[in-house]
Protein backbone atom coordinates (compact mmCIF):
# COMPACT_ATOMS: atom_id res chain seq x y z
CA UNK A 1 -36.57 -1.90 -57.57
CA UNK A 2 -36.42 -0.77 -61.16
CA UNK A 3 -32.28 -1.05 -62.17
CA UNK A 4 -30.23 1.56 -63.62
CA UNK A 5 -28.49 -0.20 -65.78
CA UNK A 6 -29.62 -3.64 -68.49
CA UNK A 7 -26.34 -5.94 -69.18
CA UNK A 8 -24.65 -5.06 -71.84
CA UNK A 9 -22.93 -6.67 -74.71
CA UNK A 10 -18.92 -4.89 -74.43
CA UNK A 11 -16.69 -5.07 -77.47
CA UNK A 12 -13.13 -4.18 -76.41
CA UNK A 13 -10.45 -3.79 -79.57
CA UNK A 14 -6.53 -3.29 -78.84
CA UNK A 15 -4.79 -0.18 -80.46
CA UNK A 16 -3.65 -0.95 -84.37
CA UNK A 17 -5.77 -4.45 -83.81
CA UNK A 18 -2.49 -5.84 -82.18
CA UNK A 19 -2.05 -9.17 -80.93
CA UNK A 20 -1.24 -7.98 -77.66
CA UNK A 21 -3.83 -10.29 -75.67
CA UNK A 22 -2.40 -13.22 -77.28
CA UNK A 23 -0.20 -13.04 -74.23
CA UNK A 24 -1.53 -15.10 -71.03
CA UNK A 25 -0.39 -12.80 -69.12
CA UNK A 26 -1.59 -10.01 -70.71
CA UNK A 27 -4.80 -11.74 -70.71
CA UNK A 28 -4.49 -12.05 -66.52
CA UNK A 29 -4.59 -8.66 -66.60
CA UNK A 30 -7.72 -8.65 -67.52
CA UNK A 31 -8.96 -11.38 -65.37
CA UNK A 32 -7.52 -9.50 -62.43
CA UNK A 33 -9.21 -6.29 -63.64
CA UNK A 34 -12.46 -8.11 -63.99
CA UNK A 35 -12.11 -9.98 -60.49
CA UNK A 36 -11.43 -5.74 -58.87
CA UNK A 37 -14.61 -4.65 -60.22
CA UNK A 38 -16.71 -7.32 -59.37
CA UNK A 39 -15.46 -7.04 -55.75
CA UNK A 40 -15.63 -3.48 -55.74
CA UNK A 41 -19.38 -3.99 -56.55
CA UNK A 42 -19.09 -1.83 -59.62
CA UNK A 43 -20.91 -4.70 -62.28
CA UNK A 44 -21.91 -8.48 -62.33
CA UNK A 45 -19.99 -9.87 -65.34
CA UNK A 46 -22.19 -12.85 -67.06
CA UNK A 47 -19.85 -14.15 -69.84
CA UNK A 48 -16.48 -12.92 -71.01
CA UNK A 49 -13.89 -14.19 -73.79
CA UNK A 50 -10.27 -13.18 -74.08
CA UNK A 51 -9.25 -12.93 -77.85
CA UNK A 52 -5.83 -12.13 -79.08
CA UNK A 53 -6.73 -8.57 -79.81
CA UNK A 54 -9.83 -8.05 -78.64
CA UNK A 55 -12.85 -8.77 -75.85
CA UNK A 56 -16.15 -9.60 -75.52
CA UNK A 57 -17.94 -9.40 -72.11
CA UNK A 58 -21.60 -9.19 -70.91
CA UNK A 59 -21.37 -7.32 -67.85
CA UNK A 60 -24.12 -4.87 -65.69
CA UNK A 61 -23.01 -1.98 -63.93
CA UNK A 62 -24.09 -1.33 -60.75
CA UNK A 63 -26.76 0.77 -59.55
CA UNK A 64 -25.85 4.08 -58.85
CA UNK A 65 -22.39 4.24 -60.20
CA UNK A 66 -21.94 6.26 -63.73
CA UNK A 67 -21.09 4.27 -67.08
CA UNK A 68 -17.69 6.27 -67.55
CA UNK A 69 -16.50 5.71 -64.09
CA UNK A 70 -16.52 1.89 -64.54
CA UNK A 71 -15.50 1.88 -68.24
CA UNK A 72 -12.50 4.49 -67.04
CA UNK A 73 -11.23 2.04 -64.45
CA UNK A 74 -11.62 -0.53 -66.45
CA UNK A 75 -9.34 1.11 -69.12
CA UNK A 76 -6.85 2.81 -66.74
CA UNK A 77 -5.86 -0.31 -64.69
CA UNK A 78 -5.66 -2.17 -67.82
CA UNK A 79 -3.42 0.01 -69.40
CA UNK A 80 -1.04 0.60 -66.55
CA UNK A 81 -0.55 -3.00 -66.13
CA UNK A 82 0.06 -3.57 -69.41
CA UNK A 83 2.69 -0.48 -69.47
CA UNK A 84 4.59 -2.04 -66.50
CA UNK A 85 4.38 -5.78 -68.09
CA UNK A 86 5.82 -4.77 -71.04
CA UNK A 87 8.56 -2.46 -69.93
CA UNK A 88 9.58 -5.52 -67.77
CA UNK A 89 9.01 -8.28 -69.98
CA UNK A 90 8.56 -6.96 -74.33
CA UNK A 91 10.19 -3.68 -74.21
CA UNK A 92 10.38 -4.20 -77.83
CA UNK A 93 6.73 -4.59 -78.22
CA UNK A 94 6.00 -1.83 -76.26
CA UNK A 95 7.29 0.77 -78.88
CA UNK A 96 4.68 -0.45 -80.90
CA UNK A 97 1.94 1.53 -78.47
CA UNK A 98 3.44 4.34 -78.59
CA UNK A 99 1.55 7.24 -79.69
CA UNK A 100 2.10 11.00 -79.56
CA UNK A 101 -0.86 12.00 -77.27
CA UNK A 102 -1.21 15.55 -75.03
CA UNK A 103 -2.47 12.93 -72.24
CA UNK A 104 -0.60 9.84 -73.02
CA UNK A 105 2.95 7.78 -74.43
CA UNK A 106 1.26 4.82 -75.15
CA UNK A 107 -1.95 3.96 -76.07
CA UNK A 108 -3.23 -0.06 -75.61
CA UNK A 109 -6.97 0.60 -76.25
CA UNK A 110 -8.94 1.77 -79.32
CA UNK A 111 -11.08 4.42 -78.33
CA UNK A 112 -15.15 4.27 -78.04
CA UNK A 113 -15.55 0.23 -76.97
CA UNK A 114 -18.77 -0.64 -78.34
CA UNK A 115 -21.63 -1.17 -76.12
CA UNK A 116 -25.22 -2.41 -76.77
CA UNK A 117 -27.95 -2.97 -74.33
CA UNK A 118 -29.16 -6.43 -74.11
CA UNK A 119 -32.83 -5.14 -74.43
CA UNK A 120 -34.12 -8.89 -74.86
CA UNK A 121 -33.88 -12.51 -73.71
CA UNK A 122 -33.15 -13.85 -77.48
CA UNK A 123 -30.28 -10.74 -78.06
CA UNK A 124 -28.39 -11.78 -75.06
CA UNK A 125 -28.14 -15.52 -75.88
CA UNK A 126 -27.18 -14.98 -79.49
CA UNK A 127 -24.36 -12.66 -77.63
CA UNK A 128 -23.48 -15.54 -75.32
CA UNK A 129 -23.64 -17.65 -77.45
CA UNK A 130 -21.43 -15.58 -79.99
CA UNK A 131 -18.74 -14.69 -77.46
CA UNK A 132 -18.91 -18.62 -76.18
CA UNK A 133 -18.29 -19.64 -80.06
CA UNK A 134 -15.72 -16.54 -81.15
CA UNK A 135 -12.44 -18.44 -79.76
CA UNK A 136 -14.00 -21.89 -82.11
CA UNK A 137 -14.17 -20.01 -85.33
CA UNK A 138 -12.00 -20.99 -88.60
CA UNK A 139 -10.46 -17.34 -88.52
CA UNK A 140 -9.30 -18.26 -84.33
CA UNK A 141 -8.59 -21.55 -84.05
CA UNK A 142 -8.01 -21.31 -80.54
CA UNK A 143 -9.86 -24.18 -79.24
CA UNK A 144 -11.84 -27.08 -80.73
CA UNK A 145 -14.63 -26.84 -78.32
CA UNK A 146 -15.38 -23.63 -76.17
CA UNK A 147 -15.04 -25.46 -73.37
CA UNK A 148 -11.47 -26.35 -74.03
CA UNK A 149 -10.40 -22.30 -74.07
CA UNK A 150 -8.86 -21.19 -70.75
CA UNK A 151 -9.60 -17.80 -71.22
CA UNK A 152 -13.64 -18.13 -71.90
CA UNK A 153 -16.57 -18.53 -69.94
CA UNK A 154 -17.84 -21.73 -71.32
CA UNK A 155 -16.98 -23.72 -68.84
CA UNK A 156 -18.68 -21.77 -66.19
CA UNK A 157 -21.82 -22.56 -68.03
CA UNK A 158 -21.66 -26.11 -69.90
CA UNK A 159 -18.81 -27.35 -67.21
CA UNK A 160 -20.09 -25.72 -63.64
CA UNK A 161 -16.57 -24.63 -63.20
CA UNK A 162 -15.35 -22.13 -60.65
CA UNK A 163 -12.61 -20.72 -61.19
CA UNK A 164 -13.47 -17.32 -62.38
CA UNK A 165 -15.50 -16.48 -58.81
CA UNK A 166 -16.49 -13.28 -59.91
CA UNK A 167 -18.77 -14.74 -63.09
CA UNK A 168 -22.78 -14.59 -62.25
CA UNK A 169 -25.07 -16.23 -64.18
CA UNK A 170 -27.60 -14.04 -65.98
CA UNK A 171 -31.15 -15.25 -65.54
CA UNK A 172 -33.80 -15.67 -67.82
CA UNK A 173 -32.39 -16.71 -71.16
């Protein structure tokens, strides 16, 4: 069976490039959010990273199930949590999201995530390898090894470590 949908490289940016996923919780957020769609069968994540204003993530969609329905959950239970965690916990932050939107107070996300297809073998390991490497680099410093960032899918690969369930490993690269 021919699929619908080729992984694809996901660039996620927070609104004003703010630091709000330097947070851990924040960033559970979007480990829970991840976790939800995986079980709902909506994609197969491969690789992920968790930057402090930004994402990377290789994930398919599933069959059958339209590109805007899993990007718009994705956004809308991201944003919701991240409303009610900062009301509770950084009210103070929270007045920096707010925008004056028809359909919204706040905004977390910068609009139109970029997407791109990985249409080869060599494109999606120079992704992977990219997102493994982003949290290493001189600008981050958020970990001396990939391995060594929580928030990363490193050690699923290079460690065998489970504790992001939902992960797959993409074949053939």
């Amino acid at each position: 069976m021919i699929k619908s949908y080729k992984p694809e490289f996901i660039t996620c940016s927070i609104y004003k490039w703010k630091y709000l996923l330097a947070d851990n919780d924040v960033k559970k957020i979007i480990i829970n959010c991840l976790d939800w769609l995986v079980k709902e069968g909506r994609v197969e994540v491969y690789c992920f990273v968790i930057m402090p204003n930004h994402i990377h993530f290789i994930w398919q969609i599933a069959d059958n199930i339209p590109r805007e329905k899993v990007q718009g959950a994705f956004f809308s239970f991201t944003a919701h949590e991240f409303l009610k965690y900062l009301r509770k916990n950084r009210p103070k932050f929270l007045e920096e999201f707010v925008v004056d939107k028809i359909d919204r107070k706040h905004q977390f996300w910068r609009r139109h995530a970029l997407a791109k297809e990985c249409f080869s073998s060599n494109f999606t390991k120079q992704k992977m390898d990219y997102i493994h490497l982003n949290p290493c680099k001189p600008k981050w410093k958020l970990a001396i090894t990939p391995e060594q960032y929580e928030f990363l899918s490193a050690s699923f690969y290079f460690n065998e470590d489970d504790r992001y369930t939902w992960l797959s490993h993409i074949g053939n690269i």
